[in-house]
Protein backbone atom coordinates (compact mmCIF):
# COMPACT_ATOMS: atom_id res chain seq x y z
CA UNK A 1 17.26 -43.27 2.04
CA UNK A 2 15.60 -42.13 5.22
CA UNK A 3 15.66 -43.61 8.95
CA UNK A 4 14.78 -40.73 10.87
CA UNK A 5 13.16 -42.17 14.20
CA UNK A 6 15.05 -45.85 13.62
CA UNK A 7 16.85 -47.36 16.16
CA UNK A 8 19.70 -49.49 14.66
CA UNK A 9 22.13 -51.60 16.67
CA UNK A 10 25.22 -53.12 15.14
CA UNK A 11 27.79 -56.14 16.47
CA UNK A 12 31.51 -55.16 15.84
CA UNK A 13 32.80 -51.46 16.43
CA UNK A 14 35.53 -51.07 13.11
CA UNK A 15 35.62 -52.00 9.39
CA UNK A 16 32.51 -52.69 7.97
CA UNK A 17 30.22 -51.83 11.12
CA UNK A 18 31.48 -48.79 11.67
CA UNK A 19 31.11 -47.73 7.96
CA UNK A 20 27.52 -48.72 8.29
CA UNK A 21 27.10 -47.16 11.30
CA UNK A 22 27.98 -43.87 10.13
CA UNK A 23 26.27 -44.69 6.60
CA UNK A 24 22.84 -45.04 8.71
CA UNK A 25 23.36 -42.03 11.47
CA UNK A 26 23.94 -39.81 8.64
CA UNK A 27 20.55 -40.57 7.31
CA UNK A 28 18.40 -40.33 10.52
CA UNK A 29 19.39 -43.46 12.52
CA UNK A 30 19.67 -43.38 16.50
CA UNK A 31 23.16 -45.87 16.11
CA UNK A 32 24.20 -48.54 19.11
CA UNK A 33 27.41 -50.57 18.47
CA UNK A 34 28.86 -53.19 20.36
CA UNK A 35 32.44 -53.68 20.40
CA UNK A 36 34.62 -56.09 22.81
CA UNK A 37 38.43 -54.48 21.32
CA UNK A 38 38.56 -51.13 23.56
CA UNK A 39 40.79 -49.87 20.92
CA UNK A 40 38.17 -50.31 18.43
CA UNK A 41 35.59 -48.66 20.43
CA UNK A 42 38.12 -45.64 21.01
CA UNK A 43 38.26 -45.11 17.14
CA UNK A 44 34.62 -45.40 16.52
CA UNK A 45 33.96 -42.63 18.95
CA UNK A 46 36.53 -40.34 17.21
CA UNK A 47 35.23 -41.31 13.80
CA UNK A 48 31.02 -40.75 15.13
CA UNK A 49 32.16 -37.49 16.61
CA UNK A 50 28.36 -35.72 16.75
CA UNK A 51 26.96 -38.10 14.81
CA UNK A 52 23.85 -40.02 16.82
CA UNK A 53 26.16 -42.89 17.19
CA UNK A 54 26.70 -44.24 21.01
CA UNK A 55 29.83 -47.17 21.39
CA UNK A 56 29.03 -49.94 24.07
CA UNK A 57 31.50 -52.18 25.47
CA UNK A 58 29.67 -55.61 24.95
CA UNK A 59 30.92 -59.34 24.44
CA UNK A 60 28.54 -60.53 22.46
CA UNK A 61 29.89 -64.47 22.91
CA UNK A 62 28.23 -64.09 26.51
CA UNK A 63 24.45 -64.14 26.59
CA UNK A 64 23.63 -62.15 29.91
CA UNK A 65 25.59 -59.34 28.05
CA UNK A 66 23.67 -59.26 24.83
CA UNK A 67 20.01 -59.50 26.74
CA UNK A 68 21.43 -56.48 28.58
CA UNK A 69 22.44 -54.55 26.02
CA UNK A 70 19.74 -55.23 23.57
CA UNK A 71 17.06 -54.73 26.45
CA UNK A 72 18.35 -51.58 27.48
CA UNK A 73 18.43 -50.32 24.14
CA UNK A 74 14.53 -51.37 23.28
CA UNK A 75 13.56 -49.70 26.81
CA UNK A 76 15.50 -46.26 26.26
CA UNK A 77 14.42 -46.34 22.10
CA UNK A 78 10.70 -47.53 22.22
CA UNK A 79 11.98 -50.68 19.97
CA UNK A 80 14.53 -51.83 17.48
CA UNK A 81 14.21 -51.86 14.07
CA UNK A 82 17.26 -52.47 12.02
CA UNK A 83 19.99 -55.36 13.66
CA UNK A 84 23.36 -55.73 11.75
CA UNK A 85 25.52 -58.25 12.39
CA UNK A 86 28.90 -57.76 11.87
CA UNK A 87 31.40 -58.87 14.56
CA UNK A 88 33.59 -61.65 13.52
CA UNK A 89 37.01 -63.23 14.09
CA UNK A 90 39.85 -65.11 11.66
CA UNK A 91 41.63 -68.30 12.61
CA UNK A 92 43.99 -69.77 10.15
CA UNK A 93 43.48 -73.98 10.62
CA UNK A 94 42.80 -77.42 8.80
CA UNK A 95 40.94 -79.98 10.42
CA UNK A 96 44.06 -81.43 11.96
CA UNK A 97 45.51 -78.05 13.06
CA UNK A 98 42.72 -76.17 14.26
CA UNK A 99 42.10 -76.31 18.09
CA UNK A 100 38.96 -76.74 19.81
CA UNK A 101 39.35 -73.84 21.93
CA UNK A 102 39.99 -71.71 18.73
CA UNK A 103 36.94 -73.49 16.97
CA UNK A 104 34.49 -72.88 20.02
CA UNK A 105 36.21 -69.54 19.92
CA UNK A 106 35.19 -68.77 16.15
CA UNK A 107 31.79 -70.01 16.15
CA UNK A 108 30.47 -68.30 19.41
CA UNK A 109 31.66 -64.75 18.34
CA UNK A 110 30.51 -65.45 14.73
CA UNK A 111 27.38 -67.64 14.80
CA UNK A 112 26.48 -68.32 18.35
CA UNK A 113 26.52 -64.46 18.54
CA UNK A 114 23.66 -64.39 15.54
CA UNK A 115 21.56 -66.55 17.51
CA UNK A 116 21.79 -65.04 20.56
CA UNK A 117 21.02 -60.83 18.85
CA UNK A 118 18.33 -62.52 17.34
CA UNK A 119 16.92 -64.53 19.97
CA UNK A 120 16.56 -60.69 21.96
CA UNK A 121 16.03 -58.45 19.09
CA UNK A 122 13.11 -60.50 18.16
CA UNK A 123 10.30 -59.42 20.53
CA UNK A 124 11.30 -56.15 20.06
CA UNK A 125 10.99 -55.46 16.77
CA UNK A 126 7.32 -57.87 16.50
CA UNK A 127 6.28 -55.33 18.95
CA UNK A 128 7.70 -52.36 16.59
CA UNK A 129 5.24 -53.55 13.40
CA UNK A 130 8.70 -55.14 12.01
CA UNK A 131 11.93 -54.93 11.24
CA UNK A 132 15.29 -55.72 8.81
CA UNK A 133 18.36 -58.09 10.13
CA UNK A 134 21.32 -58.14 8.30
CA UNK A 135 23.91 -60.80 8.88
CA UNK A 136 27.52 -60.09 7.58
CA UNK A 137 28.81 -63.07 6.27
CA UNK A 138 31.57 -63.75 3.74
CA UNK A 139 32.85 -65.57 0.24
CA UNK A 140 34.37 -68.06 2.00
CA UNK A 141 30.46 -69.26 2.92
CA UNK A 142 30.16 -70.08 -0.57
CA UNK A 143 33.73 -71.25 -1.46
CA UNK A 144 36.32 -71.14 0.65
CA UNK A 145 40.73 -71.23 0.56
CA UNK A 146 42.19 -73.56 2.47
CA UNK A 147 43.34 -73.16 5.99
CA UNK A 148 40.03 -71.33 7.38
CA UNK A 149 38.23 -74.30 8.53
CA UNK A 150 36.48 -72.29 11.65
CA UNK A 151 36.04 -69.56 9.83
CA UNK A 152 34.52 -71.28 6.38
CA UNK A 153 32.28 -73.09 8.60
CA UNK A 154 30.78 -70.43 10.61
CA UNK A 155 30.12 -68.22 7.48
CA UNK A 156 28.44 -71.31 5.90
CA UNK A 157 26.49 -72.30 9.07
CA UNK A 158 25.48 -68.13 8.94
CA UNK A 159 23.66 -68.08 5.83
CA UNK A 160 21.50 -71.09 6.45
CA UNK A 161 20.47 -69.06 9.63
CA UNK A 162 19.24 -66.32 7.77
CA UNK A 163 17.51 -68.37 5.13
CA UNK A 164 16.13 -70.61 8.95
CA UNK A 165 15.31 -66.86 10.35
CA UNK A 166 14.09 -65.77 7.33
CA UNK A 167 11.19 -68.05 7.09
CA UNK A 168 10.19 -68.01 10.04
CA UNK A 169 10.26 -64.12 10.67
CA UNK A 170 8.88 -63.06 8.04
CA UNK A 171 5.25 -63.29 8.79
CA UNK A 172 5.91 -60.08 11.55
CA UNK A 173 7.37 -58.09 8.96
CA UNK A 174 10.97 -58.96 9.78
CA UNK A 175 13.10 -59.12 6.77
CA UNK A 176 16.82 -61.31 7.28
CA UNK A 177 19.04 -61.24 4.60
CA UNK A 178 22.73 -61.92 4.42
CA UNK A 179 25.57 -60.31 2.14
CA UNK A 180 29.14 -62.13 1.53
CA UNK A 181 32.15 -59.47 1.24
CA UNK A 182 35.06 -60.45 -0.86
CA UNK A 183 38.12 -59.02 0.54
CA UNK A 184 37.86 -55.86 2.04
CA UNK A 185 39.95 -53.30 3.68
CA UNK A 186 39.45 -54.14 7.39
CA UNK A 187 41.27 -55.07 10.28
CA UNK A 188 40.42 -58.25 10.12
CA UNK A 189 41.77 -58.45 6.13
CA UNK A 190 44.64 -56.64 7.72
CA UNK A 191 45.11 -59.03 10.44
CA UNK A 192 44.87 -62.10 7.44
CA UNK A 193 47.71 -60.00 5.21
CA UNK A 194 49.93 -59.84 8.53
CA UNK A 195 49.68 -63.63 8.98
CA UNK A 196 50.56 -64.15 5.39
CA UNK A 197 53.67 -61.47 4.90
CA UNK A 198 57.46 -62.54 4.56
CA UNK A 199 60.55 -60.63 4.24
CA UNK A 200 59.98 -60.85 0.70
CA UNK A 201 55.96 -59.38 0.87
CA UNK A 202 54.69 -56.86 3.59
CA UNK A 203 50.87 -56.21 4.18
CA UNK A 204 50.63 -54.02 2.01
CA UNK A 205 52.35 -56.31 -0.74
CA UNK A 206 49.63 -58.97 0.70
CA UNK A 207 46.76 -56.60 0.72
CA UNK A 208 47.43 -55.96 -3.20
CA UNK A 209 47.86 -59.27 -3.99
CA UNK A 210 44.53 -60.20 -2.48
CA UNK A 211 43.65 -57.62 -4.58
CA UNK A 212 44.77 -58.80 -7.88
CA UNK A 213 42.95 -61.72 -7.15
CA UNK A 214 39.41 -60.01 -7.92
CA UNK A 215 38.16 -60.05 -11.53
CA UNK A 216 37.91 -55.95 -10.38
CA UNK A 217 41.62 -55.92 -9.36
CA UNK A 218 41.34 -54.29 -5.65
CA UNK A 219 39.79 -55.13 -2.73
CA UNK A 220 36.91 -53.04 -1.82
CA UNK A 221 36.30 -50.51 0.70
CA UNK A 222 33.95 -50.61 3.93
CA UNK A 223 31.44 -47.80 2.62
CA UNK A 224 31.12 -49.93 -0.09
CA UNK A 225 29.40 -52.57 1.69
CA UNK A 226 27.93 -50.45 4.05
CA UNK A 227 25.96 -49.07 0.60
CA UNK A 228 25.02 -52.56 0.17
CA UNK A 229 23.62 -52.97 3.58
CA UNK A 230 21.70 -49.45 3.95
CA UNK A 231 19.74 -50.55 0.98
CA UNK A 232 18.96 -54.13 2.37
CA UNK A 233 17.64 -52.62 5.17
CA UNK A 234 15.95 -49.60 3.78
CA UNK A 235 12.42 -49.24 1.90
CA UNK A 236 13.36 -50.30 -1.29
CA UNK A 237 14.82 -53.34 -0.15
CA UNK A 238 11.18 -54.19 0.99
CA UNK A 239 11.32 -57.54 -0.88
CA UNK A 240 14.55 -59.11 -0.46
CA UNK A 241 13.97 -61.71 1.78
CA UNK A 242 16.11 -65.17 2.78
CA UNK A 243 19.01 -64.26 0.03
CA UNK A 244 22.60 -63.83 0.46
CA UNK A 245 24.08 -60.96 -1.23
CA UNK A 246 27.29 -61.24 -2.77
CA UNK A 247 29.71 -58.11 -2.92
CA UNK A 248 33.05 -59.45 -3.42
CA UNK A 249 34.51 -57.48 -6.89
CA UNK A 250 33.37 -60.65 -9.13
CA UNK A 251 36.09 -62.75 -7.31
CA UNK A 252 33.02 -65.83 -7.00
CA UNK A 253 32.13 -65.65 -10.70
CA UNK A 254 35.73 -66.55 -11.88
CA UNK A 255 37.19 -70.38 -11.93
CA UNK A 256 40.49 -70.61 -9.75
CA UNK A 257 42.33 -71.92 -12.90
């Protein structure tokens, strides 16, 4: 794959956005990620070291800040062309537990945050001739554990905007597609084994366990989606448009009994 002269921007600045990051500015791509966690951002510019890969400090929940950021980006680039969205959040929550504030909380860094990158990014790349949009969804979109209620719901609610954006984009050459991870190793699935871990079961106890739990028998790493999502956005995946991808170590082809 080649993206010499293609300006990519990217929402979330560890995990699976920085593995895709790297993925694309090792095959051409000028790189822009936006990361709120300044410890995040820290990492990212250790692990782009010369790589074309510049780290912004953005909170993509606020919408001055992502006009800014995209705009600035377009104006110093000539365009946009590739837009991955991967910057989420995990609450753990039923209907009766889960707060508002942590609902509002989930669904404007994980969906509201979709809207508003592709609400900006949008001119741009019609003026470019075109361009790809990749949203990062999840399993739990499709079928979810219990306890996630925010989160569930936002990965849901994600996917029918990319089959919405889809549609309607489409006609300027502007591909969205979404792909749903199983569990990989991130900080978020980090941050899900440390909630979950007893005296009896550390994370890493946890992180095997979720493990176990895919017909493959581990959870899968961030360059392995990152694969997934350099091909999506790439010339061969010309005519994927609208679809959800699933990468998630067969764990949604098996029947929890």
């Amino acid at each position: 794959m080649n993206f010499e002269n293609e300006t990519a921007i990217i929402t979330g600045s560890s995990g699976i956005a920085l593995a895709t990051a790297i993925a694309l500015s090792k095959e051409g791509a000028q790189v822009h990620i936006a990361g709120i966690d300044e410890g995040h951002n820290a990492e990212a510019k250790t692990a782009a070291g010369k790589l074309p890969i510049t780290v912004h400090k953005v909170d993509i929940s606020y919408e001055a800040q992502v006009k800014l950021w995209i705009d600035s980006i377009a104006s110093q680039s000539g365009g946009i062309d590739i837009l991955i969205n991967s910057a989420g959040i995990q609450t753990f929550g039923n209907i009766e537990s889960t707060e508002t504030a942590d609902w509002d909380r989930v669904m404007n860094i994980n969906l509201r945050s979709c809207f508003l990158t592709g609400h900006y990014v949008y001119p741009h790349m019609k003026k470019r001739g075109g361009g790809s949009i990749i949203h990062v969804s999840s399993v739990q979109g499709h079928s979810n554990q219990n306890n996630v209620l925010a989160y569930a719901t936002s990965k849901g609610a994600q996917q029918s905007l990319t089959r919405a954006m889809a549609v309607d984009c489409a006609k300027d050459n502007i591909r969205v597609n979404s792909i749903s991870p199983g569990s990989i190793r991130t900080p978020l699935l980090e941050y899900s084994a440390q909630q979950l871990a007893s005296e009896d079961k550390s994370v890493e106890d946890m992180i095997g366990e979720f493990g176990q739990s895919h017909p493959i028998g581990r959870v899968g790493s961030p360059d392995e989606v990152a694969a997934l999502i350099c091909f999506l956005v790439g010339e061969k995946g010309g005519f994927c448009v609208g679809a959800d991808y699933l990468i998630d170590g067969g764990l949604s082809a098996q029947l929890g009994v």
